[in-house]
Protein backbone atom coordinates (compact mmCIF):
# COMPACT_ATOMS: atom_id res chain seq x y z
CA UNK A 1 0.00 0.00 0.00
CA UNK A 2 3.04 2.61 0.79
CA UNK A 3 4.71 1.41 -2.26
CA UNK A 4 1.38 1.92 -4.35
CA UNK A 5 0.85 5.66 -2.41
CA UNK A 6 4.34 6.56 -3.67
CA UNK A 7 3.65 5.79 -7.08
CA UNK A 8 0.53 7.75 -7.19
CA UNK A 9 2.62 10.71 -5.61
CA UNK A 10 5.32 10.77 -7.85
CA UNK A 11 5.54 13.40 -10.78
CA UNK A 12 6.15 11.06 -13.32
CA UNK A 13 3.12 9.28 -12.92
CA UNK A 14 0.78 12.21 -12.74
CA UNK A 15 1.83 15.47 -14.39
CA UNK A 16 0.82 16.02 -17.85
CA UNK A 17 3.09 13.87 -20.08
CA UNK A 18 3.85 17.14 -22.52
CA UNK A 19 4.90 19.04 -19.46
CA UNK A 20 7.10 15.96 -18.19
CA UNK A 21 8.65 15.76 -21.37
CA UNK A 22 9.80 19.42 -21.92
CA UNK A 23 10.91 19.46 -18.27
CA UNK A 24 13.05 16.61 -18.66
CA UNK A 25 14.19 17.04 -22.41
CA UNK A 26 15.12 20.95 -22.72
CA UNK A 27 17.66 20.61 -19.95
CA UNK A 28 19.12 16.61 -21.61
CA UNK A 29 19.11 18.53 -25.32
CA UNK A 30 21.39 21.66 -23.29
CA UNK A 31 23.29 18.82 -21.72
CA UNK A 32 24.06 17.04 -24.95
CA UNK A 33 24.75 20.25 -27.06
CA UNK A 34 27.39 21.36 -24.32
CA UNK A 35 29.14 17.85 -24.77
CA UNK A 36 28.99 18.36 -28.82
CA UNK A 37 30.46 22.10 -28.23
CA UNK A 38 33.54 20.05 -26.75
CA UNK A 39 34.33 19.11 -30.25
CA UNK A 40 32.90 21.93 -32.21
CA UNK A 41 34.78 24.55 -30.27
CA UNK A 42 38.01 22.26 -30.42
CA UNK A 43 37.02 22.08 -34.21
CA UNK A 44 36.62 25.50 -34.86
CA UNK A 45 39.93 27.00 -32.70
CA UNK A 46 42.25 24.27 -34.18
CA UNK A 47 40.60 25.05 -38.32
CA UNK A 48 41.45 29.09 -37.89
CA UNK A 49 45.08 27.90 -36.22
CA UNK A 50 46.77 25.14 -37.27
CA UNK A 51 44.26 24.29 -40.11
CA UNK A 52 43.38 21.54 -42.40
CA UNK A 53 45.82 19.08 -41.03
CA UNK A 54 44.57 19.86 -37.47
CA UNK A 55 40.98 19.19 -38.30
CA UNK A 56 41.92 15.96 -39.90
CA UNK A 57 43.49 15.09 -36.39
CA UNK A 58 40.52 15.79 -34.59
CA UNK A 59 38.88 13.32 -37.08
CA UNK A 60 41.60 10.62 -35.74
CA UNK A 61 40.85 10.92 -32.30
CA UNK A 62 37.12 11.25 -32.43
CA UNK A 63 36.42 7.10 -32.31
CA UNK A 64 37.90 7.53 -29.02
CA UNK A 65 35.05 10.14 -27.61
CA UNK A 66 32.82 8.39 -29.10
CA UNK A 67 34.03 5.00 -26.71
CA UNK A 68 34.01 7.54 -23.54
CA UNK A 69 30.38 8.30 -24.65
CA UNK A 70 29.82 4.72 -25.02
CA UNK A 71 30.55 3.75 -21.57
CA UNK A 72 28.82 7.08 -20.35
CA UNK A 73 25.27 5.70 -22.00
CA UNK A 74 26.32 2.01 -20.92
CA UNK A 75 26.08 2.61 -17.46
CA UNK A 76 24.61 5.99 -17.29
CA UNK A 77 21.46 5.12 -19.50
CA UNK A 78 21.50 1.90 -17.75
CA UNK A 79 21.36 2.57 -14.73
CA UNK A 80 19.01 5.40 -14.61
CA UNK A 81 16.44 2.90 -16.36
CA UNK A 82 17.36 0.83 -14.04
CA UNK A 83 17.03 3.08 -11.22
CA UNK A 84 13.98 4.47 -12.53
CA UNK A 85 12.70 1.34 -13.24
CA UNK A 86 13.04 0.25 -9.52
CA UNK A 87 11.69 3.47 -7.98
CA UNK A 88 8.61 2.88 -10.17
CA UNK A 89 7.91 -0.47 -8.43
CA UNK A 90 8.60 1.07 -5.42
CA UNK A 91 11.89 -0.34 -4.84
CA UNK A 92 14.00 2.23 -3.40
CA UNK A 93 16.86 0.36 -1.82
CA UNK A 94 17.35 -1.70 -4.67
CA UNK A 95 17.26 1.55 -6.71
CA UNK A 96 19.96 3.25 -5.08
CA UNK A 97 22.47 0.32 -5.61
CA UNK A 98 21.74 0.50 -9.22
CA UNK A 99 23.03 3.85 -9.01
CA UNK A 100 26.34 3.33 -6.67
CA UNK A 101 27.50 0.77 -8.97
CA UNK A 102 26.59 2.84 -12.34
CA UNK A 103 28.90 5.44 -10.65
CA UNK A 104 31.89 3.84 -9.56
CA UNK A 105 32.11 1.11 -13.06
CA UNK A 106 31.91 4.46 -14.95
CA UNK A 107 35.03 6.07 -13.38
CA UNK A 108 36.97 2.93 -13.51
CA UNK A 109 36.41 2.28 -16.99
CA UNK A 110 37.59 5.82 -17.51
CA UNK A 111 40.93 5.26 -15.77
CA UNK A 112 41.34 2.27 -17.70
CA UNK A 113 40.66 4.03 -21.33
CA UNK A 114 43.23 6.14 -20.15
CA UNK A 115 45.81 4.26 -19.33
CA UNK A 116 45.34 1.96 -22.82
CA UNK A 117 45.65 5.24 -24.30
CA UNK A 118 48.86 6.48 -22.73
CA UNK A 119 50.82 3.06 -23.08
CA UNK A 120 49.51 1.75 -26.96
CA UNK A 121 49.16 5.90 -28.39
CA UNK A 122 51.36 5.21 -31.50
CA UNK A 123 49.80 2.00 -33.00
CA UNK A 124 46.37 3.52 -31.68
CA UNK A 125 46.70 6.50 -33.89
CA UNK A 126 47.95 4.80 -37.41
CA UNK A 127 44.92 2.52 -36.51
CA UNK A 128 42.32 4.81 -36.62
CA UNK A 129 43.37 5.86 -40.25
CA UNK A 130 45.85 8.70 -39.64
CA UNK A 131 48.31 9.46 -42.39
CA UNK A 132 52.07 10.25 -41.51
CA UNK A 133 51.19 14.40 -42.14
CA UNK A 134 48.63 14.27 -39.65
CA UNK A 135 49.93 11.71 -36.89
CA UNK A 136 51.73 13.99 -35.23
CA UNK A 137 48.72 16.41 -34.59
CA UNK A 138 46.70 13.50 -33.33
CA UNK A 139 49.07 12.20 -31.05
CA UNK A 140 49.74 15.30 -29.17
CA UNK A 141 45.69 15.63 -29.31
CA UNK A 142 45.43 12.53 -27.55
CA UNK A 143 47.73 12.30 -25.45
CA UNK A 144 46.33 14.99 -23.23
CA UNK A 145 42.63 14.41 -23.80
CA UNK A 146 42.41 10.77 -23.05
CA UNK A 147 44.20 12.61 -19.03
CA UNK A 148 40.27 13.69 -18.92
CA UNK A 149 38.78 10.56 -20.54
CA UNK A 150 37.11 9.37 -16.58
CA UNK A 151 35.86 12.60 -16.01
CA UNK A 152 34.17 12.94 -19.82
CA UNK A 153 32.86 9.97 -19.31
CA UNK A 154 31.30 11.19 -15.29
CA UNK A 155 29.88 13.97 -16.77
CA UNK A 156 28.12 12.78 -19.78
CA UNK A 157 27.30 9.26 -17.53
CA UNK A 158 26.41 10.99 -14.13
CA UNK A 159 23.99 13.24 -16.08
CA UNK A 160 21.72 10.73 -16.86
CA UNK A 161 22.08 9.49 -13.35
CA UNK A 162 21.22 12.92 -11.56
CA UNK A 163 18.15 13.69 -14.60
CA UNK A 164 16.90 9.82 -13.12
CA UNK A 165 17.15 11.84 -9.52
CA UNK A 166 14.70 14.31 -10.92
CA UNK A 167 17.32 17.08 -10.97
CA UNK A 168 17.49 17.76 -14.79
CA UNK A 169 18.21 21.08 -14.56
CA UNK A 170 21.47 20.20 -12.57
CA UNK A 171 22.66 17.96 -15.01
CA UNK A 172 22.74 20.70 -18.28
CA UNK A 173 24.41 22.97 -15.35
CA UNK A 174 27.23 20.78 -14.61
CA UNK A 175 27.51 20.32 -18.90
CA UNK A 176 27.80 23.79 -19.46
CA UNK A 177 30.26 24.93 -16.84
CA UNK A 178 32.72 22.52 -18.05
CA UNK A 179 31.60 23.94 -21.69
CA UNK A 180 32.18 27.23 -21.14
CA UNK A 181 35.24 26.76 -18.86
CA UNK A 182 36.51 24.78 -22.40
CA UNK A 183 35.57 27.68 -24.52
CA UNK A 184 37.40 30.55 -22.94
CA UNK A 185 40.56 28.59 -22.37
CA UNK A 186 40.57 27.26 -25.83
CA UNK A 187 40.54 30.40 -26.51
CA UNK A 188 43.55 31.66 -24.36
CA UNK A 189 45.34 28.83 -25.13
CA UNK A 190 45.07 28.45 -29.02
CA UNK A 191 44.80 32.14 -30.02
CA UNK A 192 46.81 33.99 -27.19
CA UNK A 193 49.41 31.76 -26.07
CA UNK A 194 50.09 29.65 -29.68
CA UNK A 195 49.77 26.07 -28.11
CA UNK A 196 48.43 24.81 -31.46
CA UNK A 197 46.73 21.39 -31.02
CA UNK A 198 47.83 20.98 -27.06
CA UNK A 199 46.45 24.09 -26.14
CA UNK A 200 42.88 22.95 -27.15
CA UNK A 201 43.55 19.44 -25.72
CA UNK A 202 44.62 20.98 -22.70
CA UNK A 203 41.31 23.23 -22.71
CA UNK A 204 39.11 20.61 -23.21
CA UNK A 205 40.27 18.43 -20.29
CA UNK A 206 40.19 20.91 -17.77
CA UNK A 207 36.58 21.82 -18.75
CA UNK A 208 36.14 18.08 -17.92
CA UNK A 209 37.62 18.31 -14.48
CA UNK A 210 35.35 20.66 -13.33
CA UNK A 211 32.11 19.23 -15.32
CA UNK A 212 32.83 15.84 -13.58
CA UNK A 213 33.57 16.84 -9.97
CA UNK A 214 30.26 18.66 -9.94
CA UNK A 215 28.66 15.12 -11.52
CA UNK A 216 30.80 13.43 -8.25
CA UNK A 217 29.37 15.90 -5.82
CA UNK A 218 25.69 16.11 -6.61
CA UNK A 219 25.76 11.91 -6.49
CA UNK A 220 27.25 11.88 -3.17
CA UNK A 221 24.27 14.21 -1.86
CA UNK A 222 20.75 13.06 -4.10
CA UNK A 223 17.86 14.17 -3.85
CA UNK A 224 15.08 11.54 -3.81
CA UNK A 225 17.75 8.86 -2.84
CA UNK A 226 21.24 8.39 0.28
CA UNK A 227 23.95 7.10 -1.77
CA UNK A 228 25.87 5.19 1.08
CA UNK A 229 29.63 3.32 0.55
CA UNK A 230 28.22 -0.03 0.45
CA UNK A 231 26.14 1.16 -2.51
CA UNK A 232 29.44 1.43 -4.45
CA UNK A 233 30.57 -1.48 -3.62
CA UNK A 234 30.05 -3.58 -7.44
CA UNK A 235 27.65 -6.34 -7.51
CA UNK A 236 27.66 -8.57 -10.30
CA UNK A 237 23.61 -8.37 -9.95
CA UNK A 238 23.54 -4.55 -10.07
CA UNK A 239 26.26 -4.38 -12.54
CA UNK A 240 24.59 -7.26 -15.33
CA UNK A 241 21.13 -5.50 -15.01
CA UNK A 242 22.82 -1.62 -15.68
CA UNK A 243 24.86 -3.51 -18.65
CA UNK A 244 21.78 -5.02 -19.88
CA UNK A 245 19.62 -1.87 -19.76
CA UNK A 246 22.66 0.62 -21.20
CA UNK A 247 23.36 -2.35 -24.18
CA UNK A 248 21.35 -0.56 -26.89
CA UNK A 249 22.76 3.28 -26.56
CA UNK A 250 26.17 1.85 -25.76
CA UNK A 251 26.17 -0.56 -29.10
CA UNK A 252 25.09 2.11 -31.07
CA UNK A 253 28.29 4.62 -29.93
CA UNK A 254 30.45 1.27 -30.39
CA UNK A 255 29.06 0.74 -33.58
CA UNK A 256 29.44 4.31 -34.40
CA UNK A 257 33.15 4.10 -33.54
CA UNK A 258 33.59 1.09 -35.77
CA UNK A 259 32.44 2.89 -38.34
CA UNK A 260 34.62 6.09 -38.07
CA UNK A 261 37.51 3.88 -37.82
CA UNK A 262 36.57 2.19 -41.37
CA UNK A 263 35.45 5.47 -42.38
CA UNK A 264 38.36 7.18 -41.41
CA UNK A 265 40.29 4.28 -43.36
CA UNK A 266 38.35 4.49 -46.97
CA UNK A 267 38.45 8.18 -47.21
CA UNK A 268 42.17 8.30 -46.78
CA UNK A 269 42.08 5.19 -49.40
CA UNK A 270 39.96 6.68 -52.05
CA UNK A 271 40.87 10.28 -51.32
CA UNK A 272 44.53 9.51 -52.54
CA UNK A 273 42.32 7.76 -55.88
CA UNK A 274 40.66 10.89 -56.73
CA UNK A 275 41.27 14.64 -56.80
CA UNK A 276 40.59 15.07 -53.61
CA UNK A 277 43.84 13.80 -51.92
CA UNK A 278 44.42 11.97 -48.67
CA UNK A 279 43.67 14.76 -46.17
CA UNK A 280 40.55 16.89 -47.83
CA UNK A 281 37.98 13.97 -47.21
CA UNK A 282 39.20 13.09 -44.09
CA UNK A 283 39.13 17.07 -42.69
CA UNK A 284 35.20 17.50 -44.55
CA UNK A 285 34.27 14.37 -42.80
CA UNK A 286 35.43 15.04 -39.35
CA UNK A 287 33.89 18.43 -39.37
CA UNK A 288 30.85 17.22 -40.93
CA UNK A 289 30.03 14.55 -38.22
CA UNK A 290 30.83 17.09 -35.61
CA UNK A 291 27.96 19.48 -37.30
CA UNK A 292 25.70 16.71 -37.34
CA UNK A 293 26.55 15.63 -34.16
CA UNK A 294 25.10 19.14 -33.24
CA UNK A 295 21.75 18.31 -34.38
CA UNK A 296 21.59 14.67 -33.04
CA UNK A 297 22.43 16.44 -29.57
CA UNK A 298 18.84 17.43 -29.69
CA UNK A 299 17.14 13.54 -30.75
CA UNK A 300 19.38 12.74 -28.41
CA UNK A 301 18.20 14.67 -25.25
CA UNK A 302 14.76 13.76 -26.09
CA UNK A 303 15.32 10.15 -25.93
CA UNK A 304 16.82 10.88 -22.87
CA UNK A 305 14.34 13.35 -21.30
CA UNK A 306 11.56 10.20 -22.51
CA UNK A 307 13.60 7.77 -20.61
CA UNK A 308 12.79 8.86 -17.12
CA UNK A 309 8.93 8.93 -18.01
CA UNK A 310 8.83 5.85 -19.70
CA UNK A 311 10.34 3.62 -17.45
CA UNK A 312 8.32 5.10 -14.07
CA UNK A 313 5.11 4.48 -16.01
CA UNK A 314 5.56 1.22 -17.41
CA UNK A 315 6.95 -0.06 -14.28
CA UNK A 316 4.02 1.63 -12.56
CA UNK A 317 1.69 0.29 -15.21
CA UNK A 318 0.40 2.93 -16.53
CA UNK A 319 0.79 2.50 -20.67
CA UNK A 320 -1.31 4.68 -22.11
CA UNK A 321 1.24 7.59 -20.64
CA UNK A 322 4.27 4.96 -22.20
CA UNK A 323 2.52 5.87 -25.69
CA UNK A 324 1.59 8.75 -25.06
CA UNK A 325 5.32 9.90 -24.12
CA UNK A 326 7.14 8.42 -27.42
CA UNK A 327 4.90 10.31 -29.93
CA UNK A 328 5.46 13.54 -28.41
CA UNK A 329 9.23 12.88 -28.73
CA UNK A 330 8.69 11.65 -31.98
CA UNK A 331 6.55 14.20 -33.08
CA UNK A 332 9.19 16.75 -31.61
CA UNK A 333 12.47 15.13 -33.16
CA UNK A 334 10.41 14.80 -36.46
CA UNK A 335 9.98 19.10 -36.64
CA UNK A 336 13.81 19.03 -35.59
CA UNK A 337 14.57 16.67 -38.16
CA UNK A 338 13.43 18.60 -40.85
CA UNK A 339 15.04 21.66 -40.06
CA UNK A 340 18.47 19.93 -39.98
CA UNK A 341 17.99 18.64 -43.33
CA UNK A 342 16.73 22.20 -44.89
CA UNK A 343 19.95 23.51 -43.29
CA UNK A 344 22.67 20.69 -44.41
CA UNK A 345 20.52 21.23 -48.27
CA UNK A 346 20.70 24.83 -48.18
CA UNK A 347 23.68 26.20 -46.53
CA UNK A 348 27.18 23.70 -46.94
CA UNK A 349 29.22 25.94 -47.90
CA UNK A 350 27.87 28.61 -45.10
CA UNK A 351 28.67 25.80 -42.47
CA UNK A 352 32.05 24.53 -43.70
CA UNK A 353 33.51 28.20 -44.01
CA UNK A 354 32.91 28.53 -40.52
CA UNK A 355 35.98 25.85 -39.80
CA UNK A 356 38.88 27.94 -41.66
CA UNK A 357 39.51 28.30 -45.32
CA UNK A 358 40.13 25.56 -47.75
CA UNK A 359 40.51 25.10 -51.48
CA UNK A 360 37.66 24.95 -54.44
CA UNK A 361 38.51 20.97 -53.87
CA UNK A 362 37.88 21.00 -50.40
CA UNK A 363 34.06 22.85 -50.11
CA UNK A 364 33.27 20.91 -53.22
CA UNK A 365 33.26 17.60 -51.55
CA UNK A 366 32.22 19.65 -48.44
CA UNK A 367 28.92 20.57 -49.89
CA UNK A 368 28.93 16.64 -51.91
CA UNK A 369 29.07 15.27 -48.13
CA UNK A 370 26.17 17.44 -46.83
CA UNK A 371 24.11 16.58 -49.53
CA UNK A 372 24.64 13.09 -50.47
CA UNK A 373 25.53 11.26 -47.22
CA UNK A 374 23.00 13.40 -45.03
CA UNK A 375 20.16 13.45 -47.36
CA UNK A 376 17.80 11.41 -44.79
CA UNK A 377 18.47 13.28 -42.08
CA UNK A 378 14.66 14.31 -41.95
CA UNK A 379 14.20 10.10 -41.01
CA UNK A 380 17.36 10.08 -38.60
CA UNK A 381 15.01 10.83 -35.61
CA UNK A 382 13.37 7.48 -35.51
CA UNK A 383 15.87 5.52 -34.79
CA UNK A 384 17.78 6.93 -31.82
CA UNK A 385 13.98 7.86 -30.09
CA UNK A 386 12.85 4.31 -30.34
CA UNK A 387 15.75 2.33 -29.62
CA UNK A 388 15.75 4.38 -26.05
CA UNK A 389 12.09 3.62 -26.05
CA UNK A 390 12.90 -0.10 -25.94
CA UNK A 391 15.68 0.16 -23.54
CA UNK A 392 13.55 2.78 -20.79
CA UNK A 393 10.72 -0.31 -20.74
CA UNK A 394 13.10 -3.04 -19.80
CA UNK A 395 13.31 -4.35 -23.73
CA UNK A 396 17.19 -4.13 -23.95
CA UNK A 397 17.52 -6.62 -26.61
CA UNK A 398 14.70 -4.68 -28.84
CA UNK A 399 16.73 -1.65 -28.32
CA UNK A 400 19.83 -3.29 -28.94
CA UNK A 401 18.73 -4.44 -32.06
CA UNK A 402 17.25 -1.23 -33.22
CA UNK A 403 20.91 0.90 -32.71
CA UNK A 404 22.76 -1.81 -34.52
CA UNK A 405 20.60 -1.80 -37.53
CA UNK A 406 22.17 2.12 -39.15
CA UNK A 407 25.71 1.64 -38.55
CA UNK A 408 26.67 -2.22 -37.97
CA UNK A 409 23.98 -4.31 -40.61
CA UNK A 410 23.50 -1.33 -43.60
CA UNK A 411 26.16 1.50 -43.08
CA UNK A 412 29.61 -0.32 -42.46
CA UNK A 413 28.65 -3.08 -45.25
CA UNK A 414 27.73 0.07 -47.33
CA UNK A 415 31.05 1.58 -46.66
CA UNK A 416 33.44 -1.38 -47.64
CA UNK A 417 31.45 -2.20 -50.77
CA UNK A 418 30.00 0.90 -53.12
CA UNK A 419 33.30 2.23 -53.11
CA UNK A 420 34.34 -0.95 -54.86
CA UNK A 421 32.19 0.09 -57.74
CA UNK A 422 31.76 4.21 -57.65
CA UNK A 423 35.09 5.14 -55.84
CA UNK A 424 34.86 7.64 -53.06
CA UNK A 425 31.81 8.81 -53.67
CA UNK A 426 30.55 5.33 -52.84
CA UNK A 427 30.86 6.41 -49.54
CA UNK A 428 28.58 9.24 -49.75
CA UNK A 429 26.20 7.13 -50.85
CA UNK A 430 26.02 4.51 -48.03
CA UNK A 431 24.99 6.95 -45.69
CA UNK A 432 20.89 7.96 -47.19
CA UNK A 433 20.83 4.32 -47.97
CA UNK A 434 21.22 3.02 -44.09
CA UNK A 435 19.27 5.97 -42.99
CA UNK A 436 16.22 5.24 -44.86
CA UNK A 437 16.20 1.52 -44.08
CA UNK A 438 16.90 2.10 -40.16
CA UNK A 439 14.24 4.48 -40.11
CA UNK A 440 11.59 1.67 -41.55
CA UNK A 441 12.75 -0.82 -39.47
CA UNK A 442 12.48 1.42 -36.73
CA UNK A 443 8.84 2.12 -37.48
CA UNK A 444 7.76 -1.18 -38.26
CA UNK A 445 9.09 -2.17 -34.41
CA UNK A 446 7.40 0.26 -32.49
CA UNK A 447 4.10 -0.21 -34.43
CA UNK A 448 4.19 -4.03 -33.67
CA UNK A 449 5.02 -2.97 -29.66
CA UNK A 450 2.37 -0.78 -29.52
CA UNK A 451 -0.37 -2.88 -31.24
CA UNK A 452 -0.24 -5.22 -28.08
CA UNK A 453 -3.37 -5.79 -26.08
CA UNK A 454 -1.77 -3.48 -22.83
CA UNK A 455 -1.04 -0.25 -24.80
CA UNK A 456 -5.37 -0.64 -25.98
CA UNK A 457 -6.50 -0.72 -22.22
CA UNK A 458 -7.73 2.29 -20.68
């Protein structure tokens, strides 16, 4: 009966679902465009500096963000759905371990990214694609910013872990001190002082020092929850559920990360082939994903504003607010969507130019990129929304599914064989071609969830 009375007083199970969702998704979108402003301000100092070769550099290190992120949505998306999921039944004990042990596995797997980082950083770099003119730049790069890799991945993680504490607001606060902090010292650094590629490393890292202590210090003092010692003590029970719950997001940054790295690989392949050259695809590229990392910052933050809301009510049993929930975000990331796609159509060049200068060669395939590999961008919200969707209702291996679909089954196939038979701009065209089919598969998933007898009751 207490359990059922705390349900009933909770706000996720009776404030307006519209309201619920702006409350929790403005401040996750803020959150998530601070953490892309990391690598557009890096982006934009190190292009009107050191120039094309530094922007290719930033393209080299980027699968390794993209792993700190990884591990952030692991066990930051797991265990607030798992955490969430818990409170909902009423569970809070077992709720609070979920979150001790999503805390402490994130900061060790930081230390440990780091420390692969520091010992294997030469073979690491030639890995990821980088060409003997750029190594250099990426190695310095790297060197520095994988120092900041555990608190990156505290701050993006903990976020999601202190919006499932019902303190969203706190969350895009912590994300934009660190942010800002980054942006005036990037600026000191880079412009000022002339540190070149080490001075924006060393930026961005401190920005993370200060982003993640705040993420440490609002966990050791929640707000609906007393986060104890023996919470953090790792449980294989806590631990498995978190991983199981954080599989989908995480797969889909891995998979992401895969794909940069073969990415990374064909342009420098088929850029030598053509015109182009070695290092104009692979600076276009980088940028490019940055810029569109921009806009999936806000798909992004409404999956995770929906998370919250969806797992409290379906634990709670309370469906028709589960369906309710995802169409608003869909209808939401749809408008978004849209506007993206008029902007990458229209305006290329505008966007490119705003990352240094470059020759007639290099805003050419620029402006190719934009509109060739992004053309479905007005689709791309479908995926990301719904695979969350799956995940926040204790689905993992739906969810799973659903992020691996884009960039593992269509995109990285896509990558390795058009350029076989159209060269580099084979690669351009992989990218509309897994977007579309994601999207559809995407669609015809939720559907098929949502025809089910439970989602009809009233």
């Amino acid at each position: 009966m207490e359990k059922q009375k705390k349900n009933q007083e909770n706000p996720l199970g009776t404030l307006p679902v519209n309201q619920l969702l702006k409350q929790f998704a403005v401040p996750s979108i803020i959150a998530m465009l601070v953490s892309a402003l990391y690598n557009i301000v890096d982006q934009f100092f190190i292009g009107n500096s050191v120039g094309e070769l530094g922007n290719a550099a930033t393209n080299i290190a980027f699968p390794l963000t993209t792993s700190c992120i990884a591990i952030a949505l692991l066990f930051g998306i797991g265990g607030a759905s798992a955490f969430n999921l818990a409170m909902g039944h009423g569970d809070e004990e077992e709720a609070v371990h979920y979150m001790g042990n999503a805390a402490i596995s994130m900061f060790g797997c930081g230390v440990f990214l780091c420390l692969i980082c520091q010992v294997f950083l030469e073979p690491m770099v030639y890995f990821f694609g980088a060409p003997e003119n750029i190594a250099g730049y990426a190695k310095t790069y790297i060197r520095i910013t994988s120092i900041g890799f555990p608190f990156l991945i505290m701050s993006s993680g903990g976020g999601h872990l202190i919006r499932a504490d019902g303190s969203p607001k706190m969350s895009m606060i912590c994300n934009l001190i660190g942010a800002i902090i980054n942006t005036i010292l990037d600026a000191m650094f880079v412009f000022v002082l002339h540190m070149g590629m080490a001075g924006a490393a060393l930026a961005t890292i401190i920005g993370q020092f200060v982003s993640g202590g705040i993420a440490l210090r609002y966990l050791c003092h929640c707000k609906t929850v007393t986060l104890k010692r023996s919470h953090l003590k790792p449980h294989k029970k806590y631990i498995s559920r978190i991983m199981s719950l954080g599989g989908a997001p995480c797969s889909n940054q891995l998979a992401m990360m895969i794909v940069q790295i073969v990415m990374n690989k064909s342009l420098t392949y088929y850029g030598n082939l053509s015109s182009f050259g070695e290092s104009i695809p692979l600076a276009c590229a980088g940028i490019i994903t940055k810029v569109n990392q921009v806009f999936f910052s806000f798909i992004i933050g409404i999956s995770q504003g929906l998370q919250p809301i969806v797992s409290f009510n379906y634990g709670a049993g309370k469906y028709d607010r589960v369906k309710s929930a995802y169409f608003k975000a869909a209808t939401y990331g749809c408008i978004l969507s849209i506007g993206a796609f008029a902007l990458f159509q229209i305006f290329p060049r505008n966007i490119i130019s705003l990352f240094g200068n470059g020759s007639e060669e290099y805003y050419a395939f620029a402006e190719s990129y934009f509109r060739i590999f992004l053309f479905f961008t007005f689709l791309n919200f479908i995926q990301p929304i719904t695979s969350n969707c799956f995940t926040a209702i204790g689905k993992p291996k739906k969810g799973m599914f659903l992020s691996l679909t884009r960039q593992i089954l269509f995109l990285l196939p896509l990558i390795l064989i058009l350029p076989l038979l159209i060269g580099i701009n084979g690669i351009l065209y992989a990218g509309p071609v897994a977007d579309c089919t994601a999207g559809v598969i995407g669609l015809i998933m939720i559907a098929k969830e949502f025809g089910k007898e439970q989602y009809r009751k009233r």
